[in-house]
PDB file of N, CA and C in Angstrom:
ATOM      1  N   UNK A   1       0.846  -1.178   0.000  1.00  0.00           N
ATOM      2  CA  UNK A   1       0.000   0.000   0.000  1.00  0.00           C
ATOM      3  C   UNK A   1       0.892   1.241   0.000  1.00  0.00           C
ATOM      4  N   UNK A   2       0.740   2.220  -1.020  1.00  0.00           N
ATOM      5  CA  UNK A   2       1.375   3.435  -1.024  1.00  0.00           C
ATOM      6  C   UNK A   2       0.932   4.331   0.074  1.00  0.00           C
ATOM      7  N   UNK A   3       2.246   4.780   0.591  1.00  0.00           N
ATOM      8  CA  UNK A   3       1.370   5.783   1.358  1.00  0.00           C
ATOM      9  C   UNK A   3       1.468   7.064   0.302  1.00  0.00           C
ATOM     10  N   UNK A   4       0.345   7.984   0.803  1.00  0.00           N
ATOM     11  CA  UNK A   4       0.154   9.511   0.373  1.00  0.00           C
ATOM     12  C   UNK A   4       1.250  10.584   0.375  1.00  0.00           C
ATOM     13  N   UNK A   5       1.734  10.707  -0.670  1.00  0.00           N
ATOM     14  CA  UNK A   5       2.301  12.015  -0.337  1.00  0.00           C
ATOM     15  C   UNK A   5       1.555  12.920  -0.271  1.00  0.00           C
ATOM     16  N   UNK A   6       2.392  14.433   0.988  1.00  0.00           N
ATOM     17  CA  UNK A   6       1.238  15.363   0.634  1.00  0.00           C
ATOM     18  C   UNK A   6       2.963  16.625   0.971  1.00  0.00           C
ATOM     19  N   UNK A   7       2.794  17.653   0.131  1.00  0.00           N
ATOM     20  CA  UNK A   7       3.914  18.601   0.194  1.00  0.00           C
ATOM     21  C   UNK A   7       3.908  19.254   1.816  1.00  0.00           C
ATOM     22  N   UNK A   8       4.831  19.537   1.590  1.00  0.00           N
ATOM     23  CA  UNK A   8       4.595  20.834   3.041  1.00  0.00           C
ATOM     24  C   UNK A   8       3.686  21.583   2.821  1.00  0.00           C
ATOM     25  N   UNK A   9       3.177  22.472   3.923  1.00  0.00           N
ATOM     26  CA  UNK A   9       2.683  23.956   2.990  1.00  0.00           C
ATOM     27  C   UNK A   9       3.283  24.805   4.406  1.00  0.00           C
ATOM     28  N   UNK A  10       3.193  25.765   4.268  1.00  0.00           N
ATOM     29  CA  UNK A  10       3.841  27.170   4.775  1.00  0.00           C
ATOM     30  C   UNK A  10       2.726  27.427   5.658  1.00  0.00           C
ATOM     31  N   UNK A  11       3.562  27.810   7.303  1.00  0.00           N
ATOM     32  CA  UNK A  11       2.004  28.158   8.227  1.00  0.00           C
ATOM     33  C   UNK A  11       1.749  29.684   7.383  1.00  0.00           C
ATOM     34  N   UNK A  12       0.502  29.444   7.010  1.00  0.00           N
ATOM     35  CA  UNK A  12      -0.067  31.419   7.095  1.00  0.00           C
ATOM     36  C   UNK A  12      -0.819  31.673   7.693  1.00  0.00           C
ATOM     37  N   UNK A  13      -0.862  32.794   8.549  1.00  0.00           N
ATOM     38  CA  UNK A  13      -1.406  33.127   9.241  1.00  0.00           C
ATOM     39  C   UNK A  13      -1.847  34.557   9.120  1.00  0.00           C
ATOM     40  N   UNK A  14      -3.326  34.435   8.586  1.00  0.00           N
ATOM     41  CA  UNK A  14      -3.736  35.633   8.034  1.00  0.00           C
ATOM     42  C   UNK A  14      -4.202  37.025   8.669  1.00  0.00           C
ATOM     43  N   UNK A  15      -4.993  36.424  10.116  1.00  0.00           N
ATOM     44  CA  UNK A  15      -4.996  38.021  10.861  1.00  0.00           C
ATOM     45  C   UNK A  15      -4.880  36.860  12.233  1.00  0.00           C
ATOM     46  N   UNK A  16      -4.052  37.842  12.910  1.00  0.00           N
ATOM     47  CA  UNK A  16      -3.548  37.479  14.310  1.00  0.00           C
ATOM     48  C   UNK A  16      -5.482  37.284  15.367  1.00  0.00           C
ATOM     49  N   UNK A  17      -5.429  36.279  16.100  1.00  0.00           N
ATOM     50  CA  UNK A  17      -6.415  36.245  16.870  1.00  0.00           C
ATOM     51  C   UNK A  17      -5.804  36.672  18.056  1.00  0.00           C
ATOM     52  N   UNK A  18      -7.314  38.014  17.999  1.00  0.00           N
ATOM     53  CA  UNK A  18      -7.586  38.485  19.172  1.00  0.00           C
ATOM     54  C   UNK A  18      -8.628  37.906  19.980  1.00  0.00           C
ATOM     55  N   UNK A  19      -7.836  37.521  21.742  1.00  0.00           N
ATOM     56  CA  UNK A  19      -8.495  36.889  22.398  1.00  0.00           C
ATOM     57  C   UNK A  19      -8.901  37.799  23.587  1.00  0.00           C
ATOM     58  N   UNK A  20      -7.907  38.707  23.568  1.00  0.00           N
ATOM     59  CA  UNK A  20      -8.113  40.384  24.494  1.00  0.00           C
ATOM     60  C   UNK A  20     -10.038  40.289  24.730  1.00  0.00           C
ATOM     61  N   UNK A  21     -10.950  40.232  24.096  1.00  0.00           N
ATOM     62  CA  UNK A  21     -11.898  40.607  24.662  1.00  0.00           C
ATOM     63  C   UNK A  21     -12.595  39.419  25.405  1.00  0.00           C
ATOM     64  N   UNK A  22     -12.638  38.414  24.757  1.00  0.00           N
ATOM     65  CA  UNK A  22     -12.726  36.870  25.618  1.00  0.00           C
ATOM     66  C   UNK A  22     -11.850  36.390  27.100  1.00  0.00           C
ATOM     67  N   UNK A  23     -10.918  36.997  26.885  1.00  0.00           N
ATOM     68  CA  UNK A  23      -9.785  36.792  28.336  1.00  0.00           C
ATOM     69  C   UNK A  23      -9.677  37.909  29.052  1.00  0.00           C
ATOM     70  N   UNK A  24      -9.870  37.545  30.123  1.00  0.00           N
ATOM     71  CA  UNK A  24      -9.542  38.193  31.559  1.00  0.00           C
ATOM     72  C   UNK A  24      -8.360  37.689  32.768  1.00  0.00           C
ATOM     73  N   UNK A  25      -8.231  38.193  33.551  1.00  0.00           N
ATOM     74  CA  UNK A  25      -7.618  38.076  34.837  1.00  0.00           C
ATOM     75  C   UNK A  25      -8.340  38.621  35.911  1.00  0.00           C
ATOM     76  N   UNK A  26      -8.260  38.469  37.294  1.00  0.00           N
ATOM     77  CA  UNK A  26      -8.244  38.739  38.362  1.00  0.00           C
ATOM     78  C   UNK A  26      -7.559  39.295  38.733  1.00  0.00           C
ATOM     79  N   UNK A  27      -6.613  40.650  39.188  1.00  0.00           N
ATOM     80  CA  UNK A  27      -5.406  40.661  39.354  1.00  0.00           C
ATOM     81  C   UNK A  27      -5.067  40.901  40.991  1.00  0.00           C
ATOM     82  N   UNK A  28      -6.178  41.265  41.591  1.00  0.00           N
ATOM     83  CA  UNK A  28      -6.574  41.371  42.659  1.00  0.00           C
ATOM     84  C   UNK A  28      -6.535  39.702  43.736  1.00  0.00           C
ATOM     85  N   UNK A  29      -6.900  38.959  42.999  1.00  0.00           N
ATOM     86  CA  UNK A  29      -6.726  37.695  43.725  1.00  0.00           C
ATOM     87  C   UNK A  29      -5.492  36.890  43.244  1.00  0.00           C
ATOM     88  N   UNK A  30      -5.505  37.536  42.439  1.00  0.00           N
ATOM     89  CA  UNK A  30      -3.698  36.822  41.541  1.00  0.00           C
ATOM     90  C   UNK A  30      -2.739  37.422  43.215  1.00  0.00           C
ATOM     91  N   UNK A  31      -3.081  38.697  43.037  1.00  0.00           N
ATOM     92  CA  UNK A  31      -2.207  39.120  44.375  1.00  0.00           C
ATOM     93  C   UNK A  31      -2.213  38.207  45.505  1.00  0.00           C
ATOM     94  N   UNK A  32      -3.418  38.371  46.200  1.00  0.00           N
ATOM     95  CA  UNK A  32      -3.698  37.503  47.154  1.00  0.00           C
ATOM     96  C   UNK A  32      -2.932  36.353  47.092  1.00  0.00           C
ATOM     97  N   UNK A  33      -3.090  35.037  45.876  1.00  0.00           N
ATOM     98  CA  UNK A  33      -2.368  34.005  46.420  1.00  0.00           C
ATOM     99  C   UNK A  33      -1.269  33.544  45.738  1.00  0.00           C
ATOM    100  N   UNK A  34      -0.225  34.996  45.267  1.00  0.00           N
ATOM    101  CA  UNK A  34       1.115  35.026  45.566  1.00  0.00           C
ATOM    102  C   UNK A  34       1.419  35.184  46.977  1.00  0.00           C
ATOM    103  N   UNK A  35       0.353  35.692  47.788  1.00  0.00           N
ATOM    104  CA  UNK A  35       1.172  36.139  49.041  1.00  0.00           C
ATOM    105  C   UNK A  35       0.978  34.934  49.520  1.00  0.00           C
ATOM    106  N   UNK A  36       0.316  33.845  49.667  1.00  0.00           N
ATOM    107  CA  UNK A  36       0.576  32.369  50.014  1.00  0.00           C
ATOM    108  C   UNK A  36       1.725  31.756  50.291  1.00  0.00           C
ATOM    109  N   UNK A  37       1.909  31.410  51.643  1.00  0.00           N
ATOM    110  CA  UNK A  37       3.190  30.801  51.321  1.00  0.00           C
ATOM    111  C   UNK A  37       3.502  29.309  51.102  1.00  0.00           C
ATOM    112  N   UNK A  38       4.861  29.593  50.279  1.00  0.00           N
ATOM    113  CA  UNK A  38       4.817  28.293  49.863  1.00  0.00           C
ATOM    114  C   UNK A  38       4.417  28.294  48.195  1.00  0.00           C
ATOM    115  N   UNK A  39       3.699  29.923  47.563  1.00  0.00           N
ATOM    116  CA  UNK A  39       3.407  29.637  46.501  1.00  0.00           C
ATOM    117  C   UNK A  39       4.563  30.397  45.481  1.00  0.00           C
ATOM    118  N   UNK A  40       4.961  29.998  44.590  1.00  0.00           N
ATOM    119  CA  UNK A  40       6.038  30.260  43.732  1.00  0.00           C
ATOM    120  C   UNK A  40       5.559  31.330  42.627  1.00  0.00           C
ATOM    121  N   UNK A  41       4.746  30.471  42.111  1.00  0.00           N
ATOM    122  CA  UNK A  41       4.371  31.816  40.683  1.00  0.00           C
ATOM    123  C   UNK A  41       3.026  30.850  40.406  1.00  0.00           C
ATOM    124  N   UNK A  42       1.959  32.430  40.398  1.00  0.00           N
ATOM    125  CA  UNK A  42       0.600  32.268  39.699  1.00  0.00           C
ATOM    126  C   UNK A  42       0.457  32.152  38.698  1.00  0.00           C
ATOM    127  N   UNK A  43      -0.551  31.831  37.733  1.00  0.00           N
ATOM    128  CA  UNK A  43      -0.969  31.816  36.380  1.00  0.00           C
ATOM    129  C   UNK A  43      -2.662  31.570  36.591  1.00  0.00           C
ATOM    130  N   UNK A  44      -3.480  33.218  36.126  1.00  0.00           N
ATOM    131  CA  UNK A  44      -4.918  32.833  36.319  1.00  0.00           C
ATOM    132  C   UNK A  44      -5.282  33.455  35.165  1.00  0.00           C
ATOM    133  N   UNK A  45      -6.263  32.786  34.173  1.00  0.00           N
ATOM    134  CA  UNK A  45      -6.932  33.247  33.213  1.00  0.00           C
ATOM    135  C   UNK A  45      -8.701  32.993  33.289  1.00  0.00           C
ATOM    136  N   UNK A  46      -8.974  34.375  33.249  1.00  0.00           N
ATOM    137  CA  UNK A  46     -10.342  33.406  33.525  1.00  0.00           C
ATOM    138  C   UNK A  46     -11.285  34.159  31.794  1.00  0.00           C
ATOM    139  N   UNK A  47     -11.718  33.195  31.530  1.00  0.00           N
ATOM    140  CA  UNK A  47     -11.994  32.936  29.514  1.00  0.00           C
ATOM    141  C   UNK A  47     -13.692  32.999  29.656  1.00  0.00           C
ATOM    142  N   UNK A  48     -13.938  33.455  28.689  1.00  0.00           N
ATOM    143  CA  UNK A  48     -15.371  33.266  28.085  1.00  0.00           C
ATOM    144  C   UNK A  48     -15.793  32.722  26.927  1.00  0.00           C
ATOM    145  N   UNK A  49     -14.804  31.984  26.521  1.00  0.00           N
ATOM    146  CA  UNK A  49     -14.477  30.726  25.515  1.00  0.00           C
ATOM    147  C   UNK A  49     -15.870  29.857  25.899  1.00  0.00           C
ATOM    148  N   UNK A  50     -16.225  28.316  25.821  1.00  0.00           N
ATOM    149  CA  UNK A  50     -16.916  27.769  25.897  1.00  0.00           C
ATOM    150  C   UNK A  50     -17.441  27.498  26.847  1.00  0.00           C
ATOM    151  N   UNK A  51     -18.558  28.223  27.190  1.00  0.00           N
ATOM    152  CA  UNK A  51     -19.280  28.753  28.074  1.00  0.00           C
ATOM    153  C   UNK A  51     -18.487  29.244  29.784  1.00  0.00           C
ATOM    154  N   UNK A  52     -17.537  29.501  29.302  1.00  0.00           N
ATOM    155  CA  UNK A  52     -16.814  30.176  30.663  1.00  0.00           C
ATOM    156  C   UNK A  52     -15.524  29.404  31.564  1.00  0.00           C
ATOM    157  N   UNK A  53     -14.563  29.942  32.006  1.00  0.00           N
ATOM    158  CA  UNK A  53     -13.353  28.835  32.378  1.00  0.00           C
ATOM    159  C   UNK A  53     -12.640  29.929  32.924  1.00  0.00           C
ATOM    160  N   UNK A  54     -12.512  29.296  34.428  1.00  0.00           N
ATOM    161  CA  UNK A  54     -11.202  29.673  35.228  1.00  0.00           C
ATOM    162  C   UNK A  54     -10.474  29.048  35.717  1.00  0.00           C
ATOM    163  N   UNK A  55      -8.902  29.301  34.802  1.00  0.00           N
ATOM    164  CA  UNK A  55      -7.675  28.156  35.235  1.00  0.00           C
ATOM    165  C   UNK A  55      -7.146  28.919  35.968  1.00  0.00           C
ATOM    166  N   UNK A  56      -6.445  28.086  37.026  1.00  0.00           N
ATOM    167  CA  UNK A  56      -5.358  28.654  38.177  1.00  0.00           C
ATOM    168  C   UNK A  56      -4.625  27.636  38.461  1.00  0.00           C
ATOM    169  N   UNK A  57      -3.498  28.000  37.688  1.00  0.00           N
ATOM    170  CA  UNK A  57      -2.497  27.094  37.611  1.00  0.00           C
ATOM    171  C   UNK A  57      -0.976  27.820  38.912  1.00  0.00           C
ATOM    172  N   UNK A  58      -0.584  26.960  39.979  1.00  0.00           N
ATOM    173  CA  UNK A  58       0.082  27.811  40.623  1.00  0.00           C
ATOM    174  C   UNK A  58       1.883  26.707  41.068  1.00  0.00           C
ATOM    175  N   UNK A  59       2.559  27.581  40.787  1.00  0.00           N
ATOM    176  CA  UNK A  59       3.658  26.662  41.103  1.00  0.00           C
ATOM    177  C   UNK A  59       4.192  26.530  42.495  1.00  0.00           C
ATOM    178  N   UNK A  60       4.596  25.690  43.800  1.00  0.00           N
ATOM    179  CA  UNK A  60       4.604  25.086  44.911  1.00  0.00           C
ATOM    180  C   UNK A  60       6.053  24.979  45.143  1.00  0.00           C
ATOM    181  N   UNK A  61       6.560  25.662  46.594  1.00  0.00           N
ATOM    182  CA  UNK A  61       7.961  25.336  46.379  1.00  0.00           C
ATOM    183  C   UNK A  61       8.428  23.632  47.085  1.00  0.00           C
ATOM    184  N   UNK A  62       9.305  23.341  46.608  1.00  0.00           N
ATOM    185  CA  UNK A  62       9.847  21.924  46.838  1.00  0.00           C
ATOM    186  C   UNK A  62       9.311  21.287  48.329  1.00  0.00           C
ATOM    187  N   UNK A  63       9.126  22.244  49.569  1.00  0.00           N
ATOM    188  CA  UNK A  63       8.899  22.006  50.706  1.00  0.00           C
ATOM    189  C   UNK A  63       7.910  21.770  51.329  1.00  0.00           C
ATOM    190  N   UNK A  64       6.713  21.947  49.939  1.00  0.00           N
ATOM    191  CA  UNK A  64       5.362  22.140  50.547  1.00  0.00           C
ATOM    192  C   UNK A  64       4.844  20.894  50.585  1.00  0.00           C
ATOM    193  N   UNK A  65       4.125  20.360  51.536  1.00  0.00           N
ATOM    194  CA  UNK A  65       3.171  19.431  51.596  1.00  0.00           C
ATOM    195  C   UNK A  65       1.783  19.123  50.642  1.00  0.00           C
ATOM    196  N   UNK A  66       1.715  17.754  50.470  1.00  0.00           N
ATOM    197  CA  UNK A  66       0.670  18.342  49.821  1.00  0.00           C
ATOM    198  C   UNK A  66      -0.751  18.652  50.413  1.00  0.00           C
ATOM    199  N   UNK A  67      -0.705  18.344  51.477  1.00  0.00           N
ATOM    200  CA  UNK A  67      -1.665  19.113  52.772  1.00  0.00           C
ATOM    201  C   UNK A  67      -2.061  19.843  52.224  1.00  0.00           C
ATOM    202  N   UNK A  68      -1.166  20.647  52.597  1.00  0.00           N
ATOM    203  CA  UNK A  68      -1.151  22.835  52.247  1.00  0.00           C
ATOM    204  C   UNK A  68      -1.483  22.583  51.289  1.00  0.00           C
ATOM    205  N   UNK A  69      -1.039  22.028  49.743  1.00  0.00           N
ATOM    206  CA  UNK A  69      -1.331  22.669  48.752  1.00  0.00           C
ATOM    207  C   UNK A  69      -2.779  22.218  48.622  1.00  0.00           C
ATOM    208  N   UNK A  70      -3.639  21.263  49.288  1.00  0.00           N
ATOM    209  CA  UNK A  70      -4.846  21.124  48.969  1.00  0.00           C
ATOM    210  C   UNK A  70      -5.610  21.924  49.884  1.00  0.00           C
ATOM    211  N   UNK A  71      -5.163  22.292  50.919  1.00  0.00           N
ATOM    212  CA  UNK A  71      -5.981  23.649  51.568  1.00  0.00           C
ATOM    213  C   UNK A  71      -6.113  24.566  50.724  1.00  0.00           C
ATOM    214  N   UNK A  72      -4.590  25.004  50.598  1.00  0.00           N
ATOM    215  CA  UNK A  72      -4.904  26.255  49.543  1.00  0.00           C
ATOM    216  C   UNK A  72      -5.601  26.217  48.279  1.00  0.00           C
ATOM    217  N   UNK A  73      -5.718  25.501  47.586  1.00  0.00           N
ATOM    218  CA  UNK A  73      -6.453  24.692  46.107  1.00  0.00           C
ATOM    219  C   UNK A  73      -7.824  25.173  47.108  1.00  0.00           C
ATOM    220  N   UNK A  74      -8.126  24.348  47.946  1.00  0.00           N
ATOM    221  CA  UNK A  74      -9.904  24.316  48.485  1.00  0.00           C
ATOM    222  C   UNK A  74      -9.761  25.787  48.612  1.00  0.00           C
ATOM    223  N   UNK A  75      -9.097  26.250  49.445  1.00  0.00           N
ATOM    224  CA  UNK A  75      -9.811  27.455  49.779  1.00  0.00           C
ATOM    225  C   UNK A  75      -9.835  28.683  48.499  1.00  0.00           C
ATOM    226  N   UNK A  76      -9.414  28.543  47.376  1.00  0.00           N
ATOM    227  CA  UNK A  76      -9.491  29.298  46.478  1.00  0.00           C
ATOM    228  C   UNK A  76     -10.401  28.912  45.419  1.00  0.00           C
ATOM    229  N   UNK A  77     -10.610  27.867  45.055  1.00  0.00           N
ATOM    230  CA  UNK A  77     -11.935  26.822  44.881  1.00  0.00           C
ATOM    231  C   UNK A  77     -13.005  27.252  44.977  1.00  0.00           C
ATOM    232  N   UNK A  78     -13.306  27.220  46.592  1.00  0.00           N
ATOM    233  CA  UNK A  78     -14.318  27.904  46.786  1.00  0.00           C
ATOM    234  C   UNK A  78     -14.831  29.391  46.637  1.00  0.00           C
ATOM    235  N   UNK A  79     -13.959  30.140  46.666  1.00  0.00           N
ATOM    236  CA  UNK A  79     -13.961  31.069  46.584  1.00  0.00           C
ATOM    237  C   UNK A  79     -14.190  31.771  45.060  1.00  0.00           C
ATOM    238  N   UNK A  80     -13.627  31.176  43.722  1.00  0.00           N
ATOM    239  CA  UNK A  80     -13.823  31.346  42.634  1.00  0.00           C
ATOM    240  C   UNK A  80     -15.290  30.240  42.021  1.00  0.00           C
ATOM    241  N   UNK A  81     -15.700  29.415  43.118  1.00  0.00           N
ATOM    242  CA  UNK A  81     -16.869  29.120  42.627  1.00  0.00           C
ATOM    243  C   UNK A  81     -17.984  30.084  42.870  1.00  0.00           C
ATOM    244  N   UNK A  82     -17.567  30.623  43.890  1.00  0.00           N
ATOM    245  CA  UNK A  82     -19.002  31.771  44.177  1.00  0.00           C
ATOM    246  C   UNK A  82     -18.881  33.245  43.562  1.00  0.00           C
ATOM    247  N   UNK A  83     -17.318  33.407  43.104  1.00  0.00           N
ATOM    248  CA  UNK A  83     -17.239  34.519  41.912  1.00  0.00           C
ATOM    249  C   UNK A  83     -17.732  34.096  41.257  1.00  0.00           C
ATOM    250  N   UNK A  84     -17.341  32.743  40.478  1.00  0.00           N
ATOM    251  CA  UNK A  84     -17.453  32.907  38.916  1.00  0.00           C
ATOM    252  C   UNK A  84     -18.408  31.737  38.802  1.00  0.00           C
ATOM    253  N   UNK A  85     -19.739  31.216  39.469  1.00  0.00           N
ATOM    254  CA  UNK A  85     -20.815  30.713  39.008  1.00  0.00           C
ATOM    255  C   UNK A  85     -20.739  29.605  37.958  1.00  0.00           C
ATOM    256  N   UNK A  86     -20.903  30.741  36.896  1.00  0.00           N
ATOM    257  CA  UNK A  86     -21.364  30.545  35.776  1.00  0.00           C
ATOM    258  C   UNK A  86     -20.298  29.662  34.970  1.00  0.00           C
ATOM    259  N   UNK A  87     -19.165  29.759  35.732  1.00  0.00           N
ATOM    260  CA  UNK A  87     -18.014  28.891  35.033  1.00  0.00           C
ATOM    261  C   UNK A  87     -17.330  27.999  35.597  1.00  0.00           C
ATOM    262  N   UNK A  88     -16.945  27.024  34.544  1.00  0.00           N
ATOM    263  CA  UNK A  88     -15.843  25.703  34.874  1.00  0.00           C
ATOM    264  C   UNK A  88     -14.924  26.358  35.826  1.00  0.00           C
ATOM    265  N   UNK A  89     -14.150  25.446  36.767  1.00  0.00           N
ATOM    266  CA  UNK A  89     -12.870  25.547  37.651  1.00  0.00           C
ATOM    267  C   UNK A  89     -12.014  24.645  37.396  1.00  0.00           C
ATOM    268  N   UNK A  90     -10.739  24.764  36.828  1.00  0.00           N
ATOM    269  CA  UNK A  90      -9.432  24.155  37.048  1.00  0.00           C
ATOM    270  C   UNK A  90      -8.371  24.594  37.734  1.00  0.00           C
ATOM    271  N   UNK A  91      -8.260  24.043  39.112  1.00  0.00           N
ATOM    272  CA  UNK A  91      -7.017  24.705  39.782  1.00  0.00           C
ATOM    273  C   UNK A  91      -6.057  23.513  39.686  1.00  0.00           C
ATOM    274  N   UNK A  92      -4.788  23.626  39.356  1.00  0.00           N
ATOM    275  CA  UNK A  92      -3.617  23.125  39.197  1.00  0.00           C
ATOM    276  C   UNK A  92      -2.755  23.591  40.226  1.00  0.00           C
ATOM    277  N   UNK A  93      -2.013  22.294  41.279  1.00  0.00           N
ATOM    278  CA  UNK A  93      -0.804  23.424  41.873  1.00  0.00           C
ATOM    279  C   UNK A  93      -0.148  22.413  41.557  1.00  0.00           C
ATOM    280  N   UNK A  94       1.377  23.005  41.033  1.00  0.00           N
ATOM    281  CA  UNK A  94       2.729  22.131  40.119  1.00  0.00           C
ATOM    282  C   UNK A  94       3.435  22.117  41.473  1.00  0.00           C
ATOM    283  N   UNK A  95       4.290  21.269  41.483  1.00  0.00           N
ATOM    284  CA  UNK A  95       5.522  21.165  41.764  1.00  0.00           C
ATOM    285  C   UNK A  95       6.906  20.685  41.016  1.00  0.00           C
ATOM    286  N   UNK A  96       7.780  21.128  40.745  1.00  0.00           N
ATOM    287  CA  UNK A  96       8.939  20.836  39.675  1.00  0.00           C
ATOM    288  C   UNK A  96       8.138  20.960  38.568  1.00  0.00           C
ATOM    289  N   UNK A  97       7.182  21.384  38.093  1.00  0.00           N
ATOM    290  CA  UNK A  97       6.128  21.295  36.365  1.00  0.00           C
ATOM    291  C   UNK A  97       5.300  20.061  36.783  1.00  0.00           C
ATOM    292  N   UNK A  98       5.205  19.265  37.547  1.00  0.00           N
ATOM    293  CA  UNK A  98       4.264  18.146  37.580  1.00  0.00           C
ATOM    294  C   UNK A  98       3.590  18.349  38.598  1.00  0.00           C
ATOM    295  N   UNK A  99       1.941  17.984  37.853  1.00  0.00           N
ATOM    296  CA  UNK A  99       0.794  18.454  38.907  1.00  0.00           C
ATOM    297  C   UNK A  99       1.242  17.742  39.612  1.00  0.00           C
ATOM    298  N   UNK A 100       0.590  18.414  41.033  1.00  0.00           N
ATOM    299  CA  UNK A 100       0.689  18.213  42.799  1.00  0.00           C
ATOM    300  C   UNK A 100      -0.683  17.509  42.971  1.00  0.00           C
ATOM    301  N   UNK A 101      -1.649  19.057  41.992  1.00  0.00           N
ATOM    302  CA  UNK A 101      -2.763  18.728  43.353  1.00  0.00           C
ATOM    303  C   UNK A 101      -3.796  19.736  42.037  1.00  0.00           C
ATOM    304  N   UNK A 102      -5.280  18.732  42.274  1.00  0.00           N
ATOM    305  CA  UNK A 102      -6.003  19.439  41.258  1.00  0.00           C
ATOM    306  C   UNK A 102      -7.409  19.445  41.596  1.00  0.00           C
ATOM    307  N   UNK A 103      -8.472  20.699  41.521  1.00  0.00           N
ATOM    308  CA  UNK A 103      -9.487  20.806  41.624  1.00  0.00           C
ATOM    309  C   UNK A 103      -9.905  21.369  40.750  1.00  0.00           C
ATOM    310  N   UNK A 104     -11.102  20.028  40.490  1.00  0.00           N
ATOM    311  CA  UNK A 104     -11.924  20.686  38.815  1.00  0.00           C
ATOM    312  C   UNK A 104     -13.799  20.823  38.945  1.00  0.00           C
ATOM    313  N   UNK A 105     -13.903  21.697  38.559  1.00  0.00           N
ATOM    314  CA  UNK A 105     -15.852  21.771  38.823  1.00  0.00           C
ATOM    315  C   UNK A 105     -15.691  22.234  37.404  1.00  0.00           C
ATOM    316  N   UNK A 106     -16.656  21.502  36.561  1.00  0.00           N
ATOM    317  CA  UNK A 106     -17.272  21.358  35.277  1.00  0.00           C
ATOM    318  C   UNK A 106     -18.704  22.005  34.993  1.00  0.00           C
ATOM    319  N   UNK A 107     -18.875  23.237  34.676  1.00  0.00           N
ATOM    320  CA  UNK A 107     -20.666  24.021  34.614  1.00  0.00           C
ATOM    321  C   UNK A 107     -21.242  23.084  32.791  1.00  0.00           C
ATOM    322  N   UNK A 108     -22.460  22.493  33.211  1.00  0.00           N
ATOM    323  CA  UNK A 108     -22.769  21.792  32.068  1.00  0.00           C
ATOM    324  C   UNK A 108     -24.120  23.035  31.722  1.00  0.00           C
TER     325      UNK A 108
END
């Protein structure tokens, strides 16, 4: 059986997507749980993509338990479920790049 050739083709990319009006932040609670300790570096986007999504992805230093990091996960959890309702929750906390510890609520 032959396989298919098929040529390259060239990425083009015809008008840059803007996601600026679909994406947000918090920057106010971004603050908040940098001051966490134990927490390394935040990452929160919260999207109005398919039907709504707030990731909080947070990096954990080497020492932390994963106790703590599931307190802190719950208690921010909760807290972005009663902001943001209307939307999915993914909290991620890494350690070395590999999830620790994860809380997910799915809005159907």
């Amino acid at each position: 059986m032959d396989k298919e050739q098929t040529e390259p083709t060239e990425n083009v990319v015809k008008e840059p997507v803007d996601k600026s009006e679909t994406t947000t932040t918090n920057d106010e609670l971004k603050e908040e749980f940098e001051k966490e300790e134990g927490v390394s570096e935040v990452s929160l986007i919260i999207t109005e993509d398919a039907g709504g999504f707030v990731l909080l992805d947070f990096e954990v230093t080497e020492d932390m338990k994963k106790e703590d990091a599931e307190k802190i996960s719950k208690k921010y959890y909760e807290r972005l479920e009663k902001e943001y309702p209307e939307h999915s929750v993914d909290i991620q906390a890494r350690k070395s790049g590999e999830t620790f510890v994860q809380e997910t609520k799915t809005v159907k």
